[in-house]
C-alpha atoms as a PDB file:
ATOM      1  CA  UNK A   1      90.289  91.001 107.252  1.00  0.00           C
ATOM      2  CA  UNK A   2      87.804  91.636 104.256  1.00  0.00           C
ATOM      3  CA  UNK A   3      84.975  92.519 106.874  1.00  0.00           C
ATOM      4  CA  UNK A   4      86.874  94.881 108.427  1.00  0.00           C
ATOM      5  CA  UNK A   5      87.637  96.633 104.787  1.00  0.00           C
ATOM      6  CA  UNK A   6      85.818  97.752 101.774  1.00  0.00           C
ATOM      7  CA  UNK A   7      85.260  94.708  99.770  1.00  0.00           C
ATOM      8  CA  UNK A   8      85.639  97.377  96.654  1.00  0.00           C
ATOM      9  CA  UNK A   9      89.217  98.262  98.150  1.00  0.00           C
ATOM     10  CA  UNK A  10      92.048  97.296  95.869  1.00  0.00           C
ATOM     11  CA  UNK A  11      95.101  94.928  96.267  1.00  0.00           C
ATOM     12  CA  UNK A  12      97.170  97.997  97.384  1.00  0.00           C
ATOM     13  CA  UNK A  13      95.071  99.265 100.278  1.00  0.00           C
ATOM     14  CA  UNK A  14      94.848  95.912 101.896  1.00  0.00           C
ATOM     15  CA  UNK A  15      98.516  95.488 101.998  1.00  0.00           C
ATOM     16  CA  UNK A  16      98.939  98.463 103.711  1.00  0.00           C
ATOM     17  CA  UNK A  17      96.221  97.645 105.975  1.00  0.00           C
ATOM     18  CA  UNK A  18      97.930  94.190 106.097  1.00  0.00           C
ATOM     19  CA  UNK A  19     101.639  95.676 106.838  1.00  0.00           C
ATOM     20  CA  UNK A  20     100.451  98.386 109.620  1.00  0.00           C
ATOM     21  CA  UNK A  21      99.031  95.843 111.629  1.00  0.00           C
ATOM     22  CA  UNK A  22     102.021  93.785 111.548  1.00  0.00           C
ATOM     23  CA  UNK A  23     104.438  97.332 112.287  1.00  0.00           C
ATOM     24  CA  UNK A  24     104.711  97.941 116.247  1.00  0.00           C
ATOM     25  CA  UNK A  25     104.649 101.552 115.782  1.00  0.00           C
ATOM     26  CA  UNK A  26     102.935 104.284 113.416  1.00  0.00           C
ATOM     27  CA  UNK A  27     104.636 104.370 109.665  1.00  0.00           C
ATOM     28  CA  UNK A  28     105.124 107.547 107.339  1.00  0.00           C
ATOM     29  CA  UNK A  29     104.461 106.838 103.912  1.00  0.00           C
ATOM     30  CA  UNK A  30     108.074 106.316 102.731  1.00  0.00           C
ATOM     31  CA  UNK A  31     108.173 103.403 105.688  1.00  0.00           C
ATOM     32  CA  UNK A  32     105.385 101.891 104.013  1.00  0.00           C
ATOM     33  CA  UNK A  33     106.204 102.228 100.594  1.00  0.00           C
ATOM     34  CA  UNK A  34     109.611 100.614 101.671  1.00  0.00           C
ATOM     35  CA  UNK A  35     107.980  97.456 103.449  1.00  0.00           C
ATOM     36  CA  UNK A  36     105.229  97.098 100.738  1.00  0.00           C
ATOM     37  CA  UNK A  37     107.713  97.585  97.607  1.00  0.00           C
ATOM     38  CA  UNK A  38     104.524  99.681  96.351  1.00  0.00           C
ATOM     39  CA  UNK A  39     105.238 102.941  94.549  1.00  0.00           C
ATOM     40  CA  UNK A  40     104.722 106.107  96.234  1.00  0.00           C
ATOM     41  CA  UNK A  41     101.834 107.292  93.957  1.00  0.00           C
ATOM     42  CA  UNK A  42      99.839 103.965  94.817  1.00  0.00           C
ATOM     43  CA  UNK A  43     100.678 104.269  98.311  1.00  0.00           C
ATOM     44  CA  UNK A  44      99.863 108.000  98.744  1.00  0.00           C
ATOM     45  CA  UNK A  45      96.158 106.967  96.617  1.00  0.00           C
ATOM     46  CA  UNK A  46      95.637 103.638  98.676  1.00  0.00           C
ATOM     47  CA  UNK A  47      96.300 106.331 102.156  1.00  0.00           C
ATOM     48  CA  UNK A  48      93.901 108.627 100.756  1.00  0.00           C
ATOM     49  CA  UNK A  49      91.306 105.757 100.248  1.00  0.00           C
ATOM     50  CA  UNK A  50      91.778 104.410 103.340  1.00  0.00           C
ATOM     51  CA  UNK A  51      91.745 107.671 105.423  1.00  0.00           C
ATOM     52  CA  UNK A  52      88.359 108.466 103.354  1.00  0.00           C
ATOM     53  CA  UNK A  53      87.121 105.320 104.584  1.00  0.00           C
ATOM     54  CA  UNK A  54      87.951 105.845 108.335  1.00  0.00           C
ATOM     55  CA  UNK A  55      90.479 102.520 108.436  1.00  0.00           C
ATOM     56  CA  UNK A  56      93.298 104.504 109.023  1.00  0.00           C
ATOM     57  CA  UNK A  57      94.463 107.300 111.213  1.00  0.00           C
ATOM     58  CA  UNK A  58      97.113 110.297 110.296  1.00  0.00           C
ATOM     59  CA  UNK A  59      99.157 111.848 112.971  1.00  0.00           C
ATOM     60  CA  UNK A  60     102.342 114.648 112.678  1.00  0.00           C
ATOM     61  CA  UNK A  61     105.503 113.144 112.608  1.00  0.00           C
ATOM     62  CA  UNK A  62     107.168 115.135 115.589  1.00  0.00           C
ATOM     63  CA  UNK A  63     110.706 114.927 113.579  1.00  0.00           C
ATOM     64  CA  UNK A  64     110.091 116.345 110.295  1.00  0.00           C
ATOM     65  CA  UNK A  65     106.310 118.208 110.568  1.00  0.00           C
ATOM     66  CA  UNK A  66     106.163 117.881 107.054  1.00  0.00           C
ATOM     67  CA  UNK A  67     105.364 114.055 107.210  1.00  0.00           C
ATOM     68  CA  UNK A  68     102.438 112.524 108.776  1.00  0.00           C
ATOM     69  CA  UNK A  69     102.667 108.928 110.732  1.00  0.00           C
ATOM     70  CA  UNK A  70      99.867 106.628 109.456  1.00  0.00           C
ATOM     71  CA  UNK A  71      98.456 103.856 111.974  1.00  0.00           C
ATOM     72  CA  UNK A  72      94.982 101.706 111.835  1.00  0.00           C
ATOM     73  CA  UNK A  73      91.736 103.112 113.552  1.00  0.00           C
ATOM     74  CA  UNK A  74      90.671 101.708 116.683  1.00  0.00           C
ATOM     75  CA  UNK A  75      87.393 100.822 115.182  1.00  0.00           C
ATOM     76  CA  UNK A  76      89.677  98.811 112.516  1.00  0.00           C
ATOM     77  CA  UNK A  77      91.886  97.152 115.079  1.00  0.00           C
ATOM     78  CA  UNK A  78      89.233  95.530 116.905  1.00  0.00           C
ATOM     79  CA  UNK A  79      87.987  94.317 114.286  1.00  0.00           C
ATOM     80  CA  UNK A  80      90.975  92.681 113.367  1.00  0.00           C
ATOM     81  CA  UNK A  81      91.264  90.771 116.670  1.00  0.00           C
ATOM     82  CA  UNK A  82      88.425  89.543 116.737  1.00  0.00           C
ATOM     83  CA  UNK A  83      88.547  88.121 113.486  1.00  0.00           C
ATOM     84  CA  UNK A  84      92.073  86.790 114.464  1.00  0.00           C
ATOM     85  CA  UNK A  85      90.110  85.207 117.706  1.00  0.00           C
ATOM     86  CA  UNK A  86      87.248  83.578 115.369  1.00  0.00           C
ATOM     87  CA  UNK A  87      90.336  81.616 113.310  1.00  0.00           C
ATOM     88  CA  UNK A  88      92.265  80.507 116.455  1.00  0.00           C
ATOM     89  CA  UNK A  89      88.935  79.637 118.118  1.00  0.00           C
ATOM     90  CA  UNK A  90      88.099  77.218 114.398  1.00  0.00           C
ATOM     91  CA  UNK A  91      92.006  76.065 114.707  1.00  0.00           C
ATOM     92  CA  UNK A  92      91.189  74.806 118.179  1.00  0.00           C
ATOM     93  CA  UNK A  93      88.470  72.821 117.099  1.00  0.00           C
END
């Protein structure tokens, strides 16, 4: 995962990074703050960070237009796989 992030990016980004590639669908920032017991300030800074950094995407949450839906970037995803390929691949071995 570090490739794929910032090595500069704090404890609090990678989790979320961590927890929306686990989720099967987009979160809104209360989801995550729920699943990552972080507080809403550190989760709405770690967003910001990450959405700066192009790792994650923001989308309208058709619902309630007044929250947005936070997923990772394609460009993100891959990268993810693959690194999850390289460790089954060394696991093989």
């Amino acid at each position: 995962m570090t490739e794929c992030l910032d090595p500069e990016a704090p404890p609090s980004a990678k989790l979320i990074v961590k927890v929306l590639e686990y989720a099967d669908d987009p979160l809104t920032q209360q989801q995550i703050a729920d699943r990552t017991r972080l507080s809403p300030r550190t989760v709405r800074s770690s967003i910001k960070r990450l959405k700066d950094d192009d790792v994650i995407e923001e989308r309208v949450y058709i619902p309630d237009a007044r929250k947005q839906l936070y997923l990772l970037s394609e460009s993100v995803e891959e990268c993810l796989q693959a690194g999850e390929a390289g460790v089954e691949g060394v696991e093989a071995v």
